[in-house]
PDB file of N, CA and C in Angstrom:
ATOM      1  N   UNK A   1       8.693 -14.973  10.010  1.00  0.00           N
ATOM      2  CA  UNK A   1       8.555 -13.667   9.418  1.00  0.00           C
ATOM      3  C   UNK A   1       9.040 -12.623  10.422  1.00  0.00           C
ATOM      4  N   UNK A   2       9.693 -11.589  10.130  1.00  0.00           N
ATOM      5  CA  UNK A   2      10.243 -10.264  10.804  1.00  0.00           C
ATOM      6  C   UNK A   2       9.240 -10.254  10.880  1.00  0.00           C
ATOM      7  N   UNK A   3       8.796  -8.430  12.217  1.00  0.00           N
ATOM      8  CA  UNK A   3       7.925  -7.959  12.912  1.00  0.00           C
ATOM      9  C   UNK A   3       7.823  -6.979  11.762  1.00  0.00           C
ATOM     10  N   UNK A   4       6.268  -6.820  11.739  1.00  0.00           N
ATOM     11  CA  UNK A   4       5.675  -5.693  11.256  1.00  0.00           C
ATOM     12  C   UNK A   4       5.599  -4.578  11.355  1.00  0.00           C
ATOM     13  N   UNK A   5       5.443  -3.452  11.088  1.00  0.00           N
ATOM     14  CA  UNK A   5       5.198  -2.210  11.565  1.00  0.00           C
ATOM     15  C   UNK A   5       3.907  -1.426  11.438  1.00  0.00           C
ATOM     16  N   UNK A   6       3.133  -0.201  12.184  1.00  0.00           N
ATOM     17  CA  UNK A   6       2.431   0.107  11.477  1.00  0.00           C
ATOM     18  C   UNK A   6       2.516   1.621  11.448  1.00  0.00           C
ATOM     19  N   UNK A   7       2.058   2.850  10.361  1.00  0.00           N
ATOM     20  CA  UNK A   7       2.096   3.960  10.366  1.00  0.00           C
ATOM     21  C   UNK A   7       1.112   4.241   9.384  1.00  0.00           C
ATOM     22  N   UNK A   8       1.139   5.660   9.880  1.00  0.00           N
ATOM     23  CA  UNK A   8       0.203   6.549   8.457  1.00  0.00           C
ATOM     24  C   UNK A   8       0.856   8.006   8.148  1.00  0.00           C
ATOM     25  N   UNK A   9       2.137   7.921   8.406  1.00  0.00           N
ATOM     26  CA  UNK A   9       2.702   8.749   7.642  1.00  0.00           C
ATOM     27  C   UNK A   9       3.541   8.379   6.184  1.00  0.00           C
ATOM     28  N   UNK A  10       2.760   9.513   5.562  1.00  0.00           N
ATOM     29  CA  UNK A  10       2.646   9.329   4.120  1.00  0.00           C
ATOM     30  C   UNK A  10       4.223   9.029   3.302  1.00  0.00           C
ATOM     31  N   UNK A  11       4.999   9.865   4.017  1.00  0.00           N
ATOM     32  CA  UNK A  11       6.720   9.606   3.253  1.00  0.00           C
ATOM     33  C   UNK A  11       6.979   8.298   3.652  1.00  0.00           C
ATOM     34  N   UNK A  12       6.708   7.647   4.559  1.00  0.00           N
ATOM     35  CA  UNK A  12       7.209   6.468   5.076  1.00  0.00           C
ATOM     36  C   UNK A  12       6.663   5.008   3.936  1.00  0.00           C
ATOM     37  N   UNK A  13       5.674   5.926   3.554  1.00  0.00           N
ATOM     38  CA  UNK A  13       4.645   4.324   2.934  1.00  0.00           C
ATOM     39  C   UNK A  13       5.065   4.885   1.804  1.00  0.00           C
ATOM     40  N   UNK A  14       5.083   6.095   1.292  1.00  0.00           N
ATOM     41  CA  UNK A  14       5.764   5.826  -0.701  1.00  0.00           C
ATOM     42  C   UNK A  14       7.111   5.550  -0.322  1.00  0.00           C
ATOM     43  N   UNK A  15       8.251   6.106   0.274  1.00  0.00           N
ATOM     44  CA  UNK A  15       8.987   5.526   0.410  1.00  0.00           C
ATOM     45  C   UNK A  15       9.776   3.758   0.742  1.00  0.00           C
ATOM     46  N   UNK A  16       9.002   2.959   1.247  1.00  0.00           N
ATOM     47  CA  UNK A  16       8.535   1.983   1.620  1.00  0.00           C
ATOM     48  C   UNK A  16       8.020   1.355   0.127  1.00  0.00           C
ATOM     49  N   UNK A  17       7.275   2.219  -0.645  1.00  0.00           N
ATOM     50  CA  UNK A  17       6.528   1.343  -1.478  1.00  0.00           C
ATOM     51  C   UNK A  17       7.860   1.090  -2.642  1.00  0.00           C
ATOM     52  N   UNK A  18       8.409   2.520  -3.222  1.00  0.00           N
ATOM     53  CA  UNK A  18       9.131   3.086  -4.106  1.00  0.00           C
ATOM     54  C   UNK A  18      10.326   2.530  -4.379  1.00  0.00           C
ATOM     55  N   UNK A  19      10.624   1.786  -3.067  1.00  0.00           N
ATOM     56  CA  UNK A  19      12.482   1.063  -2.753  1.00  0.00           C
ATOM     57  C   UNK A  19      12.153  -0.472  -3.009  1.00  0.00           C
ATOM     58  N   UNK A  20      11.068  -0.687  -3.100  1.00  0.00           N
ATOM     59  CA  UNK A  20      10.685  -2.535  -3.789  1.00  0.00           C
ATOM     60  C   UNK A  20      10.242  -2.136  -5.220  1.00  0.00           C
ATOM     61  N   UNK A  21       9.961  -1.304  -5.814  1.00  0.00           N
ATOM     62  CA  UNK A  21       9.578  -1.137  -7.086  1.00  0.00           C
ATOM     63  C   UNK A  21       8.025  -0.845  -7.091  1.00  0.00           C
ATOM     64  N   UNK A  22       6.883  -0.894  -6.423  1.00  0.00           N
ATOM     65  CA  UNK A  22       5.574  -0.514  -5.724  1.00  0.00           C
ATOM     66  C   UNK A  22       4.994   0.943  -6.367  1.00  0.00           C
ATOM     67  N   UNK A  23       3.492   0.549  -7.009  1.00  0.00           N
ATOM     68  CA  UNK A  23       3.580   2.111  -7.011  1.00  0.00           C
ATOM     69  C   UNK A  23       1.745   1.882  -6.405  1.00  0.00           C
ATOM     70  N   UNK A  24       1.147   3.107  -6.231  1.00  0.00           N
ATOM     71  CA  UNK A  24      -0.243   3.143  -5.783  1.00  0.00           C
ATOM     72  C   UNK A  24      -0.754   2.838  -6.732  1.00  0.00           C
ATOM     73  N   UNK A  25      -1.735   1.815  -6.226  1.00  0.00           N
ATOM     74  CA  UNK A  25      -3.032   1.532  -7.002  1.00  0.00           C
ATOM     75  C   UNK A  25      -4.373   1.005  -5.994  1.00  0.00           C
ATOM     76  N   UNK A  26      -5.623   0.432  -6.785  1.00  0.00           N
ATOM     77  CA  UNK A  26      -6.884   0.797  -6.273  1.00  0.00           C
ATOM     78  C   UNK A  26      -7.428  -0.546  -7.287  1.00  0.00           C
ATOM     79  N   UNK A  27      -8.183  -1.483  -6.419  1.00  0.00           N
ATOM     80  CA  UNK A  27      -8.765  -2.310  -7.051  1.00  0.00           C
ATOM     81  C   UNK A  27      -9.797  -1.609  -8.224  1.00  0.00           C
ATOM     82  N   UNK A  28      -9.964  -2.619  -9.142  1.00  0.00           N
ATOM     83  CA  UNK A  28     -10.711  -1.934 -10.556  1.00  0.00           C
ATOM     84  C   UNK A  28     -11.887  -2.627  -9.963  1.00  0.00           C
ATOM     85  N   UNK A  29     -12.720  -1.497 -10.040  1.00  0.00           N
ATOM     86  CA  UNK A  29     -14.536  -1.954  -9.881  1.00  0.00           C
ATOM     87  C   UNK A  29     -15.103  -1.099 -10.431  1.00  0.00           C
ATOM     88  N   UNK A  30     -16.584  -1.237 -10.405  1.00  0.00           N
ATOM     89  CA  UNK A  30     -17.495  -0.417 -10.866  1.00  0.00           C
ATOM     90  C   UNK A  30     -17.550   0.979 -10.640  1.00  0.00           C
ATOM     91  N   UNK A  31     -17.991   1.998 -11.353  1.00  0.00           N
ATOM     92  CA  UNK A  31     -18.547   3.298 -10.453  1.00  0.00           C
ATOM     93  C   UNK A  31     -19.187   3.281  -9.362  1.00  0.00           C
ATOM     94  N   UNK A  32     -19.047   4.286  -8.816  1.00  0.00           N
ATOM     95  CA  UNK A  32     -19.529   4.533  -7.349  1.00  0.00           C
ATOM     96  C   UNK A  32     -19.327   3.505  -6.372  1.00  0.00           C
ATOM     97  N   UNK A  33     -18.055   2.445  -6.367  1.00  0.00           N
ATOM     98  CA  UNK A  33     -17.909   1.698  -5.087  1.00  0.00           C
ATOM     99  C   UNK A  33     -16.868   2.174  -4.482  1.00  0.00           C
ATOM    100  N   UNK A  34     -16.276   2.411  -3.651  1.00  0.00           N
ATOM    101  CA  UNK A  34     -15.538   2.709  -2.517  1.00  0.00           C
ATOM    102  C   UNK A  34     -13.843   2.177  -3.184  1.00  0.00           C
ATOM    103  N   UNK A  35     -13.072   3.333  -3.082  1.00  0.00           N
ATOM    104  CA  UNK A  35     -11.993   2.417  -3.075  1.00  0.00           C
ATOM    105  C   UNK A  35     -10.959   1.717  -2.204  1.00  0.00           C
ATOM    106  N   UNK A  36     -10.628   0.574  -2.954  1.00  0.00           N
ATOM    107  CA  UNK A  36      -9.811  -0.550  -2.164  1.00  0.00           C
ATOM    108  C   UNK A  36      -8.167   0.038  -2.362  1.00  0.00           C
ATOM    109  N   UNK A  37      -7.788   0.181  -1.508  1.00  0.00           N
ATOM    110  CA  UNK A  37      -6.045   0.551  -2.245  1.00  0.00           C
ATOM    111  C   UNK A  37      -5.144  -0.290  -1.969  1.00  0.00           C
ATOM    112  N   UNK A  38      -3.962  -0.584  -3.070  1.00  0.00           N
ATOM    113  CA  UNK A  38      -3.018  -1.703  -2.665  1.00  0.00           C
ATOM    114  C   UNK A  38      -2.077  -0.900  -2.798  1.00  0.00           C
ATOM    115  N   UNK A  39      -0.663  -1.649  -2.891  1.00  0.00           N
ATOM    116  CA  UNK A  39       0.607  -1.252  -3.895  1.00  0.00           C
ATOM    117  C   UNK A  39       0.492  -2.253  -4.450  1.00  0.00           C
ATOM    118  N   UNK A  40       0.646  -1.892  -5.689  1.00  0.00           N
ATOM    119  CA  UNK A  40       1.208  -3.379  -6.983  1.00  0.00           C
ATOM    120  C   UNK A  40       2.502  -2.951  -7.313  1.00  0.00           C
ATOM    121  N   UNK A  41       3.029  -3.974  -7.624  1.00  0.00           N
ATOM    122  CA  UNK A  41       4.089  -4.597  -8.350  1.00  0.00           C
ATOM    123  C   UNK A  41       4.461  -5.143  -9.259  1.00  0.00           C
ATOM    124  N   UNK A  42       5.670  -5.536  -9.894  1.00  0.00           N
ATOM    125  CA  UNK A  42       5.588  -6.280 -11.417  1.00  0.00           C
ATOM    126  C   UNK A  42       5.616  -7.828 -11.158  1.00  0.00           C
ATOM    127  N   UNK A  43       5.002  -7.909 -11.985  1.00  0.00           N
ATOM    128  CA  UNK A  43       4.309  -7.759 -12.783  1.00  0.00           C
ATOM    129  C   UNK A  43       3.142  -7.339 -12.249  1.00  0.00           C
ATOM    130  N   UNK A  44       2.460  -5.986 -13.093  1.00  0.00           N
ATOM    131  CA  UNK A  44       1.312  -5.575 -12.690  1.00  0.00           C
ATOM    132  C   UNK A  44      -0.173  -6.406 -12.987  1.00  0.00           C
ATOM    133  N   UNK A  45      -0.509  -6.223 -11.426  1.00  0.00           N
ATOM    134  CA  UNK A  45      -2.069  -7.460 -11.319  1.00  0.00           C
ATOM    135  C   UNK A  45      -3.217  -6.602 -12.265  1.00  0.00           C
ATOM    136  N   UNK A  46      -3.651  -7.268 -12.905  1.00  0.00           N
ATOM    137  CA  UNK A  46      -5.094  -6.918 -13.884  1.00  0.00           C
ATOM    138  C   UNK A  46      -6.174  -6.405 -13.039  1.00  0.00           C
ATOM    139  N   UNK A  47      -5.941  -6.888 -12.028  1.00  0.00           N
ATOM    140  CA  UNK A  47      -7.042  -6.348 -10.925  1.00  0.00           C
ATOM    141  C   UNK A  47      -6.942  -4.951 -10.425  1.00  0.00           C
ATOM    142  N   UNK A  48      -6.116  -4.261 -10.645  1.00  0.00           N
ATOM    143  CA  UNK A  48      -5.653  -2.893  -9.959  1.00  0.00           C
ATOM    144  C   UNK A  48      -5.449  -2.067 -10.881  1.00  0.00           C
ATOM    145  N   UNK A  49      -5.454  -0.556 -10.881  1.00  0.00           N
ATOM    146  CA  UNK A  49      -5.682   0.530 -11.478  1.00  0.00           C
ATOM    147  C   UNK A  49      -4.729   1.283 -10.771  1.00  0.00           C
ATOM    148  N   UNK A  50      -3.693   1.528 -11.285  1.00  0.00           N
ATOM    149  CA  UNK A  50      -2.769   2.351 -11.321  1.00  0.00           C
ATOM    150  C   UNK A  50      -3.265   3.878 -10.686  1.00  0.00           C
ATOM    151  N   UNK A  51      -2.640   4.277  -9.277  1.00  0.00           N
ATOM    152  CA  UNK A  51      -3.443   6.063  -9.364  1.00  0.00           C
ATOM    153  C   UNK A  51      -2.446   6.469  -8.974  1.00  0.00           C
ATOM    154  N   UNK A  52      -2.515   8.108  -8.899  1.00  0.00           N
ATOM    155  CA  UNK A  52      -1.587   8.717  -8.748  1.00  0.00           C
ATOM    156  C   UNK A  52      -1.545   8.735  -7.177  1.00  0.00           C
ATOM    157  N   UNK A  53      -0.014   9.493  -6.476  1.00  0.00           N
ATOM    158  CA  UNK A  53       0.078   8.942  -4.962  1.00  0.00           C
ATOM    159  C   UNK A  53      -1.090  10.176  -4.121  1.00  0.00           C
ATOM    160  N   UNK A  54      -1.225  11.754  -4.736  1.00  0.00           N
ATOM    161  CA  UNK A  54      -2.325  12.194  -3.735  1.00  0.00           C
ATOM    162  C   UNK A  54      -3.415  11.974  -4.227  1.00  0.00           C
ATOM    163  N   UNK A  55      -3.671  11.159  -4.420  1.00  0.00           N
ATOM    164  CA  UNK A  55      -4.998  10.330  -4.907  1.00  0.00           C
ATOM    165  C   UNK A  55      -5.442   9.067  -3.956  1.00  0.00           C
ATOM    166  N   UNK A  56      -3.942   8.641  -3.756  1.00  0.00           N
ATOM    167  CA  UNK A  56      -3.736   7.508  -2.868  1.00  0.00           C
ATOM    168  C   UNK A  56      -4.166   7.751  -1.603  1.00  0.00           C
ATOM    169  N   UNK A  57      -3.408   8.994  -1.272  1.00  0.00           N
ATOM    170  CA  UNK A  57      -3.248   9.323   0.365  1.00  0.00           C
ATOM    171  C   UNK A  57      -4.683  10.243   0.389  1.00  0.00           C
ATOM    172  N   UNK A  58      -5.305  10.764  -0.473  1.00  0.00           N
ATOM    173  CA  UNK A  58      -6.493  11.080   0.339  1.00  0.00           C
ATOM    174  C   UNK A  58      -7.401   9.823   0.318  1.00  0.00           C
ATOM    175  N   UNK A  59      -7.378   9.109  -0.287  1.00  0.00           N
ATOM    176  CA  UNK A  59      -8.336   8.155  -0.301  1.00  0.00           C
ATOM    177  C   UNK A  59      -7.800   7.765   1.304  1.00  0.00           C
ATOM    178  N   UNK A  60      -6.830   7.138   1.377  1.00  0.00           N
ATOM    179  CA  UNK A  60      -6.099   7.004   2.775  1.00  0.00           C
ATOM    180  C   UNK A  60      -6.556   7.167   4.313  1.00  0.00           C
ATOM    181  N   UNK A  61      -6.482   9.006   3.928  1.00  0.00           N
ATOM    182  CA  UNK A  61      -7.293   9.864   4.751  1.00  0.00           C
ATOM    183  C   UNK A  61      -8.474   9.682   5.130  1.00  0.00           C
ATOM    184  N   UNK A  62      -9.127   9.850   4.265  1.00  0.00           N
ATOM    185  CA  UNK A  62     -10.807   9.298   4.424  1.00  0.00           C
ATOM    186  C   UNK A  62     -10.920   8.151   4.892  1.00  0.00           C
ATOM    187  N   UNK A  63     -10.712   7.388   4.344  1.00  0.00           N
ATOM    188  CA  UNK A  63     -10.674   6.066   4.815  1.00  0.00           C
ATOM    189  C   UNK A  63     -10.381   5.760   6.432  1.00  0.00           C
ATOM    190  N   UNK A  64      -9.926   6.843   6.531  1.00  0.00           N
ATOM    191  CA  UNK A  64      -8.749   6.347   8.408  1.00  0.00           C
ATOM    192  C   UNK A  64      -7.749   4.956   8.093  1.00  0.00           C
ATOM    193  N   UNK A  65      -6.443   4.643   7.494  1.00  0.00           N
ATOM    194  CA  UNK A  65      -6.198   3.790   7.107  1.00  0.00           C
ATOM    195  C   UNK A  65      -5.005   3.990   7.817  1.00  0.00           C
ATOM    196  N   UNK A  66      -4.422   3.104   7.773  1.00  0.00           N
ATOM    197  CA  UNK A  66      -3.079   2.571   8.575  1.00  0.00           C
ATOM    198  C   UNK A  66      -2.266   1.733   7.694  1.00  0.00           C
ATOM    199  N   UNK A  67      -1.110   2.132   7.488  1.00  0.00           N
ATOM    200  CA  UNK A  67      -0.228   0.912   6.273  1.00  0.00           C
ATOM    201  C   UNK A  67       0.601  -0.210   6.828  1.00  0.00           C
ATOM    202  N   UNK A  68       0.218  -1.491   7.330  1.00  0.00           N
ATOM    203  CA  UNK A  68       1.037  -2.540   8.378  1.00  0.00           C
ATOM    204  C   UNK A  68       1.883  -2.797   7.067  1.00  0.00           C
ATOM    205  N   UNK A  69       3.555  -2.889   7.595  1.00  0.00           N
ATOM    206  CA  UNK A  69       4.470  -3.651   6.277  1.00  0.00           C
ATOM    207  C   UNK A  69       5.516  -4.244   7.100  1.00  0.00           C
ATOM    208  N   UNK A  70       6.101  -4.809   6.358  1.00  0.00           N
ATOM    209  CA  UNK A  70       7.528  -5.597   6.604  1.00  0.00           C
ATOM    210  C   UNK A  70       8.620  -5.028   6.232  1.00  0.00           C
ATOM    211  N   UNK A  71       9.645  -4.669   6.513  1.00  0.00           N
ATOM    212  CA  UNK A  71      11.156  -4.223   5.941  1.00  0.00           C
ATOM    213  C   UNK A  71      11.825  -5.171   5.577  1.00  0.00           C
ATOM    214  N   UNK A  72      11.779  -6.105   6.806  1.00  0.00           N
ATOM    215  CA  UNK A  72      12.771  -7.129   6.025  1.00  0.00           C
ATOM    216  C   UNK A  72      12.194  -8.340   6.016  1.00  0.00           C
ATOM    217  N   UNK A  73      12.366  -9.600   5.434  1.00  0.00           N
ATOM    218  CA  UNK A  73      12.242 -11.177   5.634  1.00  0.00           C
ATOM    219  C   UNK A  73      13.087 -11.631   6.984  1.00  0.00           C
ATOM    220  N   UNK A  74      12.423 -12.767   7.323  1.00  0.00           N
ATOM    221  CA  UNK A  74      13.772 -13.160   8.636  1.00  0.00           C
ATOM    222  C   UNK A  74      14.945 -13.495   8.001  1.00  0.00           C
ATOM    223  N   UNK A  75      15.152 -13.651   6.444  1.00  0.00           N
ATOM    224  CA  UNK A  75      16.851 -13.678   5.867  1.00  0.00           C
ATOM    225  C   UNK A  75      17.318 -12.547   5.576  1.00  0.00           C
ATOM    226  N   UNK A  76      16.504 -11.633   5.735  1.00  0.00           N
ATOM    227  CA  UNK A  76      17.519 -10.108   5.872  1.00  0.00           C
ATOM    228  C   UNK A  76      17.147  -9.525   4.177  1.00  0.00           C
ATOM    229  N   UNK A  77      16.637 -10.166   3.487  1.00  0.00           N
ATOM    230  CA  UNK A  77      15.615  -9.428   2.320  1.00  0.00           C
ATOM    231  C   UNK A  77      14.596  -8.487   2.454  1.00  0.00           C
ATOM    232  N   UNK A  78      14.595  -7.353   1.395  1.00  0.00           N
ATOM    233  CA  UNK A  78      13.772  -6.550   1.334  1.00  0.00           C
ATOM    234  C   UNK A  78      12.377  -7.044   1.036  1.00  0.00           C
ATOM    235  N   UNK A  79      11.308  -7.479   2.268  1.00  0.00           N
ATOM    236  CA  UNK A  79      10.142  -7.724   1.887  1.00  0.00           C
ATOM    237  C   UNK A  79       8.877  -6.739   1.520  1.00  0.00           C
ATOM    238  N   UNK A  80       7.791  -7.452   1.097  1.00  0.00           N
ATOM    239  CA  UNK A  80       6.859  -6.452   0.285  1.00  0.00           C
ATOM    240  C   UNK A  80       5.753  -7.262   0.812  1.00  0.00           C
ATOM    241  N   UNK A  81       5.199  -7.271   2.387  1.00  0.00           N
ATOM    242  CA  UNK A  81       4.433  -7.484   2.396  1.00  0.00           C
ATOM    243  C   UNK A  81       3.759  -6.286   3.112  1.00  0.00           C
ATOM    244  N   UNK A  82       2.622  -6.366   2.892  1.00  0.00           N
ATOM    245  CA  UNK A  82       2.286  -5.389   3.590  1.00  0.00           C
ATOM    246  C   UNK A  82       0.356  -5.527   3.485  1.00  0.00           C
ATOM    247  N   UNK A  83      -0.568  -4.295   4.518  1.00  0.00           N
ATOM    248  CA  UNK A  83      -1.877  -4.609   4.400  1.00  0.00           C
ATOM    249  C   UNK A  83      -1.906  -3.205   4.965  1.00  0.00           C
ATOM    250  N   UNK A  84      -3.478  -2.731   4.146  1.00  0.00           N
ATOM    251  CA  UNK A  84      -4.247  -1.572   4.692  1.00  0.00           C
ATOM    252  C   UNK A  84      -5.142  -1.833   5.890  1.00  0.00           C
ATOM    253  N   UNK A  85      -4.643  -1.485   7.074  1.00  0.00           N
ATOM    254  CA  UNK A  85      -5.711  -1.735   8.296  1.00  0.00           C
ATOM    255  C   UNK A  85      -6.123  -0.450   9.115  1.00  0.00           C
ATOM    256  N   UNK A  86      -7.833  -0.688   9.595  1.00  0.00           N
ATOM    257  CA  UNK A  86      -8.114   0.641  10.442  1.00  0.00           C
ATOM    258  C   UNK A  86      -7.329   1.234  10.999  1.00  0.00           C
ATOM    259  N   UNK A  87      -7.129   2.375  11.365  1.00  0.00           N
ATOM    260  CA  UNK A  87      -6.268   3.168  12.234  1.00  0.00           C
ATOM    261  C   UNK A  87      -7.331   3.046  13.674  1.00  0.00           C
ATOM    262  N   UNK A  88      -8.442   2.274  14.034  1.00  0.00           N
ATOM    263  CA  UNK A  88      -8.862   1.950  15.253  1.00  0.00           C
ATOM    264  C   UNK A  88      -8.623   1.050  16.133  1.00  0.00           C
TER     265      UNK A  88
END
């Protein structure tokens, strides 16, 4: 696997999300639990709830979150991996 990156600037991660087809979303749970945020993709997972992106990024904010992703595969493909980790 290519090297990862990590940031929390916000153009970098919709941009990032937007160029694989990615849009913000938030695991589906109950009221009042905390949200989980992903990017989904298509086909869209049943598990996730579609939100809008400053919805995304304050949750983000609060959170103290950090977006680790991949740009490329080691064959030079646009990869989509990626994870929400502390900014500590």
């Amino acid at each position: 696997m290519s090297e990862a990156t990590t940031t929390t600037n916000h153009e970098v991660i919709r941009n990032w999300a937007e160029a694989r087809g990615g849009r913000p979303a938030r695991v589906r749970q109950a009221e009042g639990g905390s949200d989980l945020l992903r990017i989904d993709f298509d086909p869209p997972e049943v598990s996730l709830e579609e939100i809008g992106w400053d919805r995304f990024f304050e949750v983000f904010e609060a959170q103290k979150l950090a977006f680790l992703h991949q740009d490329l595969t080691e064959d030079g493909q646009p990869s989509r991996f990626n994870k929400f980790v502390d900014q500590d």
